[in-house]
C-alpha atoms as a PDB file:
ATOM      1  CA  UNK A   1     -28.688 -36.279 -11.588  1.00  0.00           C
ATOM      2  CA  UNK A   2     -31.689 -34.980  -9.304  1.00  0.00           C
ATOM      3  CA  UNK A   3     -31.240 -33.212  -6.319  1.00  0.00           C
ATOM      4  CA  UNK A   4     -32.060 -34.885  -3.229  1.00  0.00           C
ATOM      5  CA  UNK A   5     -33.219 -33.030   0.398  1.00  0.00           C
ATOM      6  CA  UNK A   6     -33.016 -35.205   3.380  1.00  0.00           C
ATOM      7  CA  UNK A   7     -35.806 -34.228   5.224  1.00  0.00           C
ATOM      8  CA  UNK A   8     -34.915 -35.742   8.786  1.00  0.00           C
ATOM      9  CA  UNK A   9     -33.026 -38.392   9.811  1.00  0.00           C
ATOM     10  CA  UNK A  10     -33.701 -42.430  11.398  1.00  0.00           C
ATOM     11  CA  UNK A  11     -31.261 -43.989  12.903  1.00  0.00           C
ATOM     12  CA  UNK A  12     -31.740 -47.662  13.371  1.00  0.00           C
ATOM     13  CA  UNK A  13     -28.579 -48.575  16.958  1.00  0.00           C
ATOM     14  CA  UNK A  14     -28.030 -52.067  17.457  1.00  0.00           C
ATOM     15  CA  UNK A  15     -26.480 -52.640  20.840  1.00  0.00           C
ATOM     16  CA  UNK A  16     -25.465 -56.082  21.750  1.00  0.00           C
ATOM     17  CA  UNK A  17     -25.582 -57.488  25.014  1.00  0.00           C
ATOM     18  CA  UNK A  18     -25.070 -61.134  26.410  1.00  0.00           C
ATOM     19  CA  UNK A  19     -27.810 -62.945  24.781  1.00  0.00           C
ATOM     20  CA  UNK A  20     -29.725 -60.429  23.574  1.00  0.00           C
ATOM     21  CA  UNK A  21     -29.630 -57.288  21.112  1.00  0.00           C
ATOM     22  CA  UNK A  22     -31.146 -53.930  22.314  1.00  0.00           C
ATOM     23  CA  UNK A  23     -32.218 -51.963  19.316  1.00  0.00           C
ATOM     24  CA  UNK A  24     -33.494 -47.844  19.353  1.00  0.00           C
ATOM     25  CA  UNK A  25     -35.036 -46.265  16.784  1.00  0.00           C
ATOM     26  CA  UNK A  26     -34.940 -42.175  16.662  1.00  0.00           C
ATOM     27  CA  UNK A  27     -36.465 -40.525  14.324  1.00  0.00           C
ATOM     28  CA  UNK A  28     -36.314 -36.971  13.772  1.00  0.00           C
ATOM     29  CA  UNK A  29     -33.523 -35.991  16.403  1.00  0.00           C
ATOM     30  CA  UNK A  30     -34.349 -32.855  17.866  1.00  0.00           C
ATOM     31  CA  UNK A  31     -33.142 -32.526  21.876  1.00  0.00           C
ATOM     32  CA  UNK A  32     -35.389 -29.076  22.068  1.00  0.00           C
ATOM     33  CA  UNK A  33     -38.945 -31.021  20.684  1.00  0.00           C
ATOM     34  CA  UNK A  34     -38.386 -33.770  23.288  1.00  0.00           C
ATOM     35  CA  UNK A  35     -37.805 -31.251  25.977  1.00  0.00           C
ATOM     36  CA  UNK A  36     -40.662 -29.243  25.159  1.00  0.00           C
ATOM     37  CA  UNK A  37     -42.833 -32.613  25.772  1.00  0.00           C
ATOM     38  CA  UNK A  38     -40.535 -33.518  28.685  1.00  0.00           C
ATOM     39  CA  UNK A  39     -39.166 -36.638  27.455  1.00  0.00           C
ATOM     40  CA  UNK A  40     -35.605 -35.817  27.983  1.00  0.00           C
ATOM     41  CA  UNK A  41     -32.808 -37.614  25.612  1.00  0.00           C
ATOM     42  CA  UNK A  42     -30.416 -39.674  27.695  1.00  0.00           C
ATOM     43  CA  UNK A  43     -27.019 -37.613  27.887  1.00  0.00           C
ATOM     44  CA  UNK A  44     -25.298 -40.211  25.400  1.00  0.00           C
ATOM     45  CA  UNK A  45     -28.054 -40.035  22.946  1.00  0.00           C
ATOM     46  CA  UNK A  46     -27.679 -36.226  22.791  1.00  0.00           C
ATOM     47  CA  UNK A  47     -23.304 -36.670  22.184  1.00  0.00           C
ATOM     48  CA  UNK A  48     -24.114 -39.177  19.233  1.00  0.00           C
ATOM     49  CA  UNK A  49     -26.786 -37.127  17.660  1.00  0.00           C
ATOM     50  CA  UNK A  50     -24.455 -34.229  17.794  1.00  0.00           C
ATOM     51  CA  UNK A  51     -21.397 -35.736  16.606  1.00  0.00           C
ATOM     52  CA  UNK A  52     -23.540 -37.312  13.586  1.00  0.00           C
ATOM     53  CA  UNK A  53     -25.373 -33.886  12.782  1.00  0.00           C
ATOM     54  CA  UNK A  54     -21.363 -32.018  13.216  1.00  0.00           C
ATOM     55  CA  UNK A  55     -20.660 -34.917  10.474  1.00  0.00           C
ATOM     56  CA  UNK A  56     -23.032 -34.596   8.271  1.00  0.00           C
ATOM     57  CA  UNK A  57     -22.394 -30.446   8.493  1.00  0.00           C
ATOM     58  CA  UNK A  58     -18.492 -31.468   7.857  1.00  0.00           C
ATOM     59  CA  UNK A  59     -19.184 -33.706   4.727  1.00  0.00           C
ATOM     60  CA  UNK A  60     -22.270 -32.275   3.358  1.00  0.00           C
ATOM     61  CA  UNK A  61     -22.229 -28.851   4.385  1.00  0.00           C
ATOM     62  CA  UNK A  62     -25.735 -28.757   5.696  1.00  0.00           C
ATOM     63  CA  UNK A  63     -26.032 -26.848   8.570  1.00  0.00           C
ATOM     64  CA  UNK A  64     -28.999 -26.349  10.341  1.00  0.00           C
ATOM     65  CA  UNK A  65     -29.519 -24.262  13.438  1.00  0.00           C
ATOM     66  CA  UNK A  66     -29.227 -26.435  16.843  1.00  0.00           C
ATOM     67  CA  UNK A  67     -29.604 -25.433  20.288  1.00  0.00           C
ATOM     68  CA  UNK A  68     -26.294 -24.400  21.914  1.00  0.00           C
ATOM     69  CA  UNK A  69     -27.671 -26.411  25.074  1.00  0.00           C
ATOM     70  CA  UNK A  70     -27.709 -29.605  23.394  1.00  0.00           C
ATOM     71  CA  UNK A  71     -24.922 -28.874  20.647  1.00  0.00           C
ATOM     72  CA  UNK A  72     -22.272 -26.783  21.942  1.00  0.00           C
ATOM     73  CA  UNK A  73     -19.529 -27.285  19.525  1.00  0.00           C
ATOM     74  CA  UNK A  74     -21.839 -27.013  16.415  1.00  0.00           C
ATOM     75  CA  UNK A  75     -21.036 -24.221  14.359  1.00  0.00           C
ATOM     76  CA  UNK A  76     -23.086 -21.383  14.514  1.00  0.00           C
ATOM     77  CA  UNK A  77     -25.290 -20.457  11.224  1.00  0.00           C
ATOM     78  CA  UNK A  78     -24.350 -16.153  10.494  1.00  0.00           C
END
């Protein structure tokens, strides 16, 4: 077995629409770095990223500090 650290994160989103398939690519989600460039995450983009990150935290137990702006319900790190 070999330990393995996930280093960031690409999501590949598919969304279908009639006749055509919009598809996003993040890599790296961080809210605060694309605020800091202004390049603001739309408000939905920032829920998913959240709930995947409060996930990963619930099955992994790898929390990592996250703004409290963008990630309200994630725990805090003590």
């Amino acid at each position: 077995m070999h330990f393995v650290v996930d280093s960031w994160m690409e999501w590949d989103i598919k969304l279908q629409h009639p006749g055509s398939v919009q598809r996003i690519r993040v890599a790296s989600f961080s809210p605060d770095s694309a605020r800091e460039r202004n390049q603001l995450y739309p408000d939905a983009l920032i829920k998913l990223g959240c709930s995947i990150l409060k996930i990963r935290n619930d099955v992994y137990g790898d929390a990592r500090p996250h703004s409290k702006t963008d990630c309200p319900d994630f725990p805090s790190i003590h």
